[in-house]
Protein backbone atom coordinates (compact mmCIF):
# COMPACT_ATOMS: atom_id res chain seq x y z
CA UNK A 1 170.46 108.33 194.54
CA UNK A 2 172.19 107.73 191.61
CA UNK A 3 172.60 111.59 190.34
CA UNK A 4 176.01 112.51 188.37
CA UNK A 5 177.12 116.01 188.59
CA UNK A 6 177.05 116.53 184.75
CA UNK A 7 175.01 119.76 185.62
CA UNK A 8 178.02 121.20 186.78
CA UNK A 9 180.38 120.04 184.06
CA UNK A 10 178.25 121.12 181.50
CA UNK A 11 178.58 124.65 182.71
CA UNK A 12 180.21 127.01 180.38
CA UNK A 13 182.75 129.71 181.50
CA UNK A 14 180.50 132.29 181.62
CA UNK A 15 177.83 130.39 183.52
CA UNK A 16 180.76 129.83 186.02
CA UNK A 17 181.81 132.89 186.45
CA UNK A 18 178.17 134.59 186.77
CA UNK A 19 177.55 131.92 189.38
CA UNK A 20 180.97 132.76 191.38
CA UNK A 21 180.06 136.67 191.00
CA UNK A 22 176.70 135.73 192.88
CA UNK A 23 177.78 133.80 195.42
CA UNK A 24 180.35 136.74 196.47
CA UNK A 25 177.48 139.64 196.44
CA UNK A 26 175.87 137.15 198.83
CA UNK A 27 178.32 136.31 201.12
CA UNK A 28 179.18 140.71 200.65
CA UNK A 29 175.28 141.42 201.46
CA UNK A 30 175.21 139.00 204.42
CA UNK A 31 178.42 140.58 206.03
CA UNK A 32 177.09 144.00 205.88
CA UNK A 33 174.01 143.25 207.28
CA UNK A 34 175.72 141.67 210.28
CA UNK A 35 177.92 144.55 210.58
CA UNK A 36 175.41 147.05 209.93
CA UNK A 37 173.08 145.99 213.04
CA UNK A 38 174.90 146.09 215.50
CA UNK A 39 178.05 148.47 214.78
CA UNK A 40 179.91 151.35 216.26
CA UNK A 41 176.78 153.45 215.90
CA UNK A 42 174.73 152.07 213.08
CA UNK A 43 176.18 154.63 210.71
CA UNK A 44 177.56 152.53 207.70
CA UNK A 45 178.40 155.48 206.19
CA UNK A 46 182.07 155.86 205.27
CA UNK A 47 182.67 159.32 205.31
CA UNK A 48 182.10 160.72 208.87
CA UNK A 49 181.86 164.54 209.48
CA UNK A 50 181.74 165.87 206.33
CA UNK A 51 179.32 168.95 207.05
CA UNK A 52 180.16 170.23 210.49
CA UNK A 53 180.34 173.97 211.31
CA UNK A 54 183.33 176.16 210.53
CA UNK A 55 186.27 176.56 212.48
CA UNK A 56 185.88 180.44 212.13
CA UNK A 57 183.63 182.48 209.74
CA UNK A 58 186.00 183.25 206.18
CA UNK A 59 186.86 186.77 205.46
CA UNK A 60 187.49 188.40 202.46
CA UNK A 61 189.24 191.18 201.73
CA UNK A 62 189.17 193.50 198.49
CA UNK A 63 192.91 193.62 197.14
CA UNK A 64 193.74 197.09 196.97
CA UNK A 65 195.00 198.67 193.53
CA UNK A 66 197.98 200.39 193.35
């Protein structure tokens, strides 16, 4: 019961920051699972329609010389 946090203050910068980078993937992964299950279609995908058909088929015409 006696227990010092001198874990903690013996962390260096780096170990700090790697542990602050982890804890925010976490808390990132957890959010888009929740929003992933049950969402506006369960399509996470952020680009939406990006192969549909054609308005109307292209034509090309050969420029004529002259």
């Amino acid at each position: 019961m006696t227990e010092t946090p001198e874990p903690e203050v013996s962390e260096t910068p780096e170990d700090e920051m790697k542990r602050k980078f982890r804890e925010a993937l976490e808390a990132k992964r957890a959010q888009q699972s929740g929003a992933g299950a049950g969402g506006k279609g369960g399509d996470s995908s952020k680009i939406h329609g990006a192969h549909g058909p054609a308005a109307s088929k292209r034509s090309f015409r050969r420029k004529s010389g002259g």
